[in-house]
N, C-alpha and C. Protein backbone atom coordinates (compact mmCIF):
# COMPACT_ATOMS: atom_id res chain seq x y z
N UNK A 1 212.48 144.72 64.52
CA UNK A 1 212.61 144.45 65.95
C UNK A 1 211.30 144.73 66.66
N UNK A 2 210.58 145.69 66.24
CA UNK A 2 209.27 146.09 66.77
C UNK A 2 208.45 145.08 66.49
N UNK A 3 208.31 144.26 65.60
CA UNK A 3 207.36 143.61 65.01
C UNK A 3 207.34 142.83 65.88
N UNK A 4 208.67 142.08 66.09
CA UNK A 4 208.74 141.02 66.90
C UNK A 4 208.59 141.09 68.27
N UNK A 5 208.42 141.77 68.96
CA UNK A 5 207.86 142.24 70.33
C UNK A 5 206.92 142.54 70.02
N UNK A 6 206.18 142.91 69.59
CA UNK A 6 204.88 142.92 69.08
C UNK A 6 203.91 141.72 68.95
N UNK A 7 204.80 140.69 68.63
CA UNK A 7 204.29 139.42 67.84
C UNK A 7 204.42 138.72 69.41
N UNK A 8 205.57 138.79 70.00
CA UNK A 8 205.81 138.55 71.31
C UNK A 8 204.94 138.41 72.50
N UNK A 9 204.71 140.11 72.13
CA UNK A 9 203.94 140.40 73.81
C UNK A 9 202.37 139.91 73.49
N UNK A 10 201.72 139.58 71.77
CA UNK A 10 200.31 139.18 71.62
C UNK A 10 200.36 137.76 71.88
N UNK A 11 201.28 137.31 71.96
CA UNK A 11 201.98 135.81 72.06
C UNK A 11 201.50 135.50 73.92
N UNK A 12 202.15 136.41 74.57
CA UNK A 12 201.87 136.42 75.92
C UNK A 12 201.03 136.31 76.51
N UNK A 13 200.15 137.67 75.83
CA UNK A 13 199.02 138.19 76.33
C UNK A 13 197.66 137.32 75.85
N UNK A 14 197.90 136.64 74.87
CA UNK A 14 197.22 135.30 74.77
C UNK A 14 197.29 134.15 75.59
N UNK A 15 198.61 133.97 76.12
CA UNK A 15 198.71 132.47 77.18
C UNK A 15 197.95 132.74 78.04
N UNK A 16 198.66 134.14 78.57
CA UNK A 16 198.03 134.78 80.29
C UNK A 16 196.29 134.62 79.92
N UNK A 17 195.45 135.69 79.22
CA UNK A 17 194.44 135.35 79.01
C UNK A 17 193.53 133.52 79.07
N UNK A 18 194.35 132.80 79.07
CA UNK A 18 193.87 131.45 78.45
C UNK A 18 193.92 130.76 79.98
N UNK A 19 194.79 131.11 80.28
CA UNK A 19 195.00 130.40 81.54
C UNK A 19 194.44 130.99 82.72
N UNK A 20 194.50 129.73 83.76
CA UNK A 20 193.09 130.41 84.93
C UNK A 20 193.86 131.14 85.55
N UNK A 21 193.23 132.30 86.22
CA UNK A 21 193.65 133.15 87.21
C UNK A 21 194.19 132.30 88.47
N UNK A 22 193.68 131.13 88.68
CA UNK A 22 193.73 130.41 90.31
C UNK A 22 193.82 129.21 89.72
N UNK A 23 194.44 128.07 90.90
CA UNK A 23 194.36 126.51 90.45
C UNK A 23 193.14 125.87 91.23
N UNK A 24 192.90 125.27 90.77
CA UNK A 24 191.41 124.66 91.32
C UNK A 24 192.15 124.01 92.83
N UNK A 25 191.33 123.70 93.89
CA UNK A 25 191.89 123.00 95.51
C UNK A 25 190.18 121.91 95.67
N UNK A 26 191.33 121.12 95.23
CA UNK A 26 190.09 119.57 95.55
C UNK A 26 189.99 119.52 97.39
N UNK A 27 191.01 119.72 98.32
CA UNK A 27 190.48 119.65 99.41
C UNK A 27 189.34 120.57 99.50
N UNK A 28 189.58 121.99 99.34
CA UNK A 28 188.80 122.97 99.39
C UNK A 28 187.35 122.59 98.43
N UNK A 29 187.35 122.15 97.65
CA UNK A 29 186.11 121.53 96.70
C UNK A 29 185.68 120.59 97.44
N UNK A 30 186.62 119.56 98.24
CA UNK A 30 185.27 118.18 99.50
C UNK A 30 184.78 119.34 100.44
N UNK A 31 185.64 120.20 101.02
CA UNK A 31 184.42 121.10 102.06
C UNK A 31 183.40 121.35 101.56
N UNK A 32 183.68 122.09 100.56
CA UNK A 32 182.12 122.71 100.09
C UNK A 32 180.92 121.88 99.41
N UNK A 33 181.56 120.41 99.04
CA UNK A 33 180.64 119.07 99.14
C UNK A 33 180.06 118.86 100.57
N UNK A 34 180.89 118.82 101.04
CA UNK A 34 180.23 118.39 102.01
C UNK A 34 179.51 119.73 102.66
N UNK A 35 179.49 120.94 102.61
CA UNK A 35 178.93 121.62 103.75
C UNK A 35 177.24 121.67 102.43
N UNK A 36 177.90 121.83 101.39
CA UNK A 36 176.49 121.83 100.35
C UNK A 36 176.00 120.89 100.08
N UNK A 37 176.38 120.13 99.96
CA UNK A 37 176.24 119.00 98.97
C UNK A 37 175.55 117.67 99.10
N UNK A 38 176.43 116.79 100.87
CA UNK A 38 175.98 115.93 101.32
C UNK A 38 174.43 115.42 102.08
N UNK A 39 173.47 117.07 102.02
CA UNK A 39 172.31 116.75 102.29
C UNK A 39 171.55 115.90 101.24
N UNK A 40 172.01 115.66 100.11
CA UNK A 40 171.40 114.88 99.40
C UNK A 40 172.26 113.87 98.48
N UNK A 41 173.28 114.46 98.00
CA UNK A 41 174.35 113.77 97.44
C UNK A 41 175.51 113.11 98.70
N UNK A 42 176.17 111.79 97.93
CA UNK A 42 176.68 110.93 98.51
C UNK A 42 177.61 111.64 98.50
N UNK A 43 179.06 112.22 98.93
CA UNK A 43 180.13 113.07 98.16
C UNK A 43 181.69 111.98 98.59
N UNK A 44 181.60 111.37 99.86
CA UNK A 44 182.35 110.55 99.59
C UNK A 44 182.21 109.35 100.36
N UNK A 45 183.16 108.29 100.23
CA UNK A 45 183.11 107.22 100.91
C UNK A 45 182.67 106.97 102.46
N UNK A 46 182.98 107.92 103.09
CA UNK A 46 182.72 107.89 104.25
C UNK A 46 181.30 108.54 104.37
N UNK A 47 180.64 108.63 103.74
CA UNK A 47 179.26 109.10 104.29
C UNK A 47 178.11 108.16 104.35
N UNK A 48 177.44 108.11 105.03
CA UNK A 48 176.49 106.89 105.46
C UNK A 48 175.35 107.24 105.17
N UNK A 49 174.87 108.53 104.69
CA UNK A 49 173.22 108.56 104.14
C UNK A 49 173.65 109.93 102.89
N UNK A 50 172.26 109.70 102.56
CA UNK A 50 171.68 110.88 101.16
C UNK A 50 170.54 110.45 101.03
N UNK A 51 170.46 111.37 99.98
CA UNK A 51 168.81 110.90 99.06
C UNK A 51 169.40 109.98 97.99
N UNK A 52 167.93 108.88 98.23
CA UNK A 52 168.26 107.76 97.21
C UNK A 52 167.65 108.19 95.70
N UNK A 53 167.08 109.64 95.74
CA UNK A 53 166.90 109.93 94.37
C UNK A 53 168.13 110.73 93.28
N UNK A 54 168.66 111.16 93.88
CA UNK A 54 169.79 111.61 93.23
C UNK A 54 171.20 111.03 93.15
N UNK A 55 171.76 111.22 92.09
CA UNK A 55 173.30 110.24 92.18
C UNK A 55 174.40 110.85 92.87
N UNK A 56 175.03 109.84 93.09
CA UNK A 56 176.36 110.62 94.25
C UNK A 56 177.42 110.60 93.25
N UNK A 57 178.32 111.87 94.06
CA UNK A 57 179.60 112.31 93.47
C UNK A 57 180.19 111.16 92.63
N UNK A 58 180.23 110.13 93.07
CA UNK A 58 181.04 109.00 92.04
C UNK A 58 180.20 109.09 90.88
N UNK A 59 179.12 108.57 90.74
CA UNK A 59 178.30 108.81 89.45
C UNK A 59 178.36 109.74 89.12
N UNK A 60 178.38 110.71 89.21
CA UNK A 60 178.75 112.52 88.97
C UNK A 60 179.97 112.32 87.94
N UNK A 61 181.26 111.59 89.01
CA UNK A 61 182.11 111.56 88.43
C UNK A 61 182.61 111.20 86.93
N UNK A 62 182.09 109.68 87.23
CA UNK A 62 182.24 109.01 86.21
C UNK A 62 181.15 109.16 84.56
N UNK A 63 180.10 110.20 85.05
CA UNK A 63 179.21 110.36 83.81
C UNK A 63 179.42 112.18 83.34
N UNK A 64 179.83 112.81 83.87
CA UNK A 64 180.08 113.93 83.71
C UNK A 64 181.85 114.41 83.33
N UNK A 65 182.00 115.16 82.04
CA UNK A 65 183.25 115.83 82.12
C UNK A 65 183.59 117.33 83.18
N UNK A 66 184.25 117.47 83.07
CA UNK A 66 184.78 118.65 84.16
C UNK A 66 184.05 120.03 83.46
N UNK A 67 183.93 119.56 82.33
CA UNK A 67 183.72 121.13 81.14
C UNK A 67 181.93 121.35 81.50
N UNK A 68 181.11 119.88 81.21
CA UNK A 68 179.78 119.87 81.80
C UNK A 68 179.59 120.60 83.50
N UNK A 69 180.33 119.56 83.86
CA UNK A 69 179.91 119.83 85.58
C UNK A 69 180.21 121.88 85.85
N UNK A 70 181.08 121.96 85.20
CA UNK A 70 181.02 123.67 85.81
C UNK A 70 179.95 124.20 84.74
N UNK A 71 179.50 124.12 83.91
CA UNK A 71 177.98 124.45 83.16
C UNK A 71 177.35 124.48 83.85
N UNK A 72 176.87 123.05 83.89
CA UNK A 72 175.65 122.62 85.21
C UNK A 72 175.75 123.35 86.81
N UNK A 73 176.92 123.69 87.25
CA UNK A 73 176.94 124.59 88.16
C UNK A 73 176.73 125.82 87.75
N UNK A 74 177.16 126.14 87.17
CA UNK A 74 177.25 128.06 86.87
C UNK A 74 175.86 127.94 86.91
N UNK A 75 174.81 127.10 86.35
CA UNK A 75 173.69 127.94 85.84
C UNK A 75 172.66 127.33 86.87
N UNK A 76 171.93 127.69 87.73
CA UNK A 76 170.90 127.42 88.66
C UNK A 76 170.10 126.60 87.93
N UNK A 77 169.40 124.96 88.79
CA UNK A 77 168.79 124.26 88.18
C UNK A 77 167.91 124.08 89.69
N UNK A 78 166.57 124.17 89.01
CA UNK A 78 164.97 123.53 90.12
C UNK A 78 165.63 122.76 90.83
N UNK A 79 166.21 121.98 90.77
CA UNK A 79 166.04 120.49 92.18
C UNK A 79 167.11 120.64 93.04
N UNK A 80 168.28 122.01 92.35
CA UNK A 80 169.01 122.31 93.56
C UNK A 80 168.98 123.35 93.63
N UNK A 81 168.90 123.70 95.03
CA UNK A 81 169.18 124.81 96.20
C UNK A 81 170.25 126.05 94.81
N UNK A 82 170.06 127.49 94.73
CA UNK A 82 170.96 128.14 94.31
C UNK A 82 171.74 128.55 95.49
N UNK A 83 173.23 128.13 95.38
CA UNK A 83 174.24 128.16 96.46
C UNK A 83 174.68 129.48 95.88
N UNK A 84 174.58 130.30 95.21
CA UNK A 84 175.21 131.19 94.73
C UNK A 84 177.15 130.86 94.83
N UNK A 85 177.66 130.01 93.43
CA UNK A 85 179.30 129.76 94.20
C UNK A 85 180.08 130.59 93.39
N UNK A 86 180.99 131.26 93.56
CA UNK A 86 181.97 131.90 92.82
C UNK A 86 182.26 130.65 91.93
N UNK A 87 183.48 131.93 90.77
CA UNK A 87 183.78 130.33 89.85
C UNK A 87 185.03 130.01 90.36
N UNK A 88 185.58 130.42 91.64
CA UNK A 88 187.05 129.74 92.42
C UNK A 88 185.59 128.17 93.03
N UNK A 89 184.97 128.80 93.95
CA UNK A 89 184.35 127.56 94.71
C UNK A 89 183.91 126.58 93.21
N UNK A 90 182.98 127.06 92.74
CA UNK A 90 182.98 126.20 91.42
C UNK A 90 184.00 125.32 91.16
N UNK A 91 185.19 125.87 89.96
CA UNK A 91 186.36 124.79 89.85
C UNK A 91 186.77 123.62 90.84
N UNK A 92 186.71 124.50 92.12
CA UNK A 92 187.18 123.69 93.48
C UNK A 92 186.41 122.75 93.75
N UNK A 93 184.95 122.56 93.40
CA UNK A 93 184.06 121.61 93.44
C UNK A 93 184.11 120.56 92.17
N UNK A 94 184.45 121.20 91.13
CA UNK A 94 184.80 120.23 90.12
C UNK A 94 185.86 119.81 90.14
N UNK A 95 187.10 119.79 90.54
CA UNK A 95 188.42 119.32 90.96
C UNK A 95 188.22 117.99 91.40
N UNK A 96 187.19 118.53 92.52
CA UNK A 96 186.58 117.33 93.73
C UNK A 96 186.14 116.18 92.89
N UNK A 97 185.21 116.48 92.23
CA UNK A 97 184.30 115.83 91.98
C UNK A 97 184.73 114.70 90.76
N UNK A 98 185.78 115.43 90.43
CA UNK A 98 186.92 114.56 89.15
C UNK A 98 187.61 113.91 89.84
N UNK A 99 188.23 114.15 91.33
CA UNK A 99 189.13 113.22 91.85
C UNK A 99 188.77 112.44 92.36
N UNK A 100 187.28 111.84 91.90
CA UNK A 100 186.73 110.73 92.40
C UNK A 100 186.48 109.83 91.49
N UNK A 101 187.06 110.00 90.21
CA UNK A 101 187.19 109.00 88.97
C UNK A 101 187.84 107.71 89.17
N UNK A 102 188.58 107.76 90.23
CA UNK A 102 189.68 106.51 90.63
C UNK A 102 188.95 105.50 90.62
């Protein structure tokens, strides 16, 4: 009987571990596009300028997996600004940035 609660609770304590603490919020991920983002990136349909050197969120979208794009965030890169983002704002920006695959 011990074993099996045993076998149980490592059973558990493996899901819990695996799974995120928080669910990613794609609204909450377009704010922070847009309050970060849209000085140079396109982030959505409704925006009328950027820089024509960098690709916008759709291209983002469609050339990047979700697993890349939070890499490429976590780790500070030269041509962008370090926003310093938690990894809640993180996910929430990649949420975004996937729900523009449509």
């Amino acid at each position: 009987m011990v074993r099996k609660i045993d076998k149980t609770l490592a059973a558990l304590l493996t899901l819990v571990a695996a799974t995120p603490v928080f669910a990613a919020d794609v609204a909450q991920g377009e704010r922070i596009a847009r309050r970060w983002c849209a000085a140079c990136h396109v982030v959505s349909a409704d925006q009328q300028r950027a820089s024509a050197d960098v690709p916008s969120f759709f291209d983002v979208a469609r050339r990047r997996s979700g697993q890349d794009l939070r890499a490429f965030l976590t780790d500070p890169h030269p041509r962008m600004p370090d926003m310093s983002l938690t990894r809640e704002e993180i996910a929430d920006l990649v949420a975004y940035i996937e729900s523009l695959k449509k």
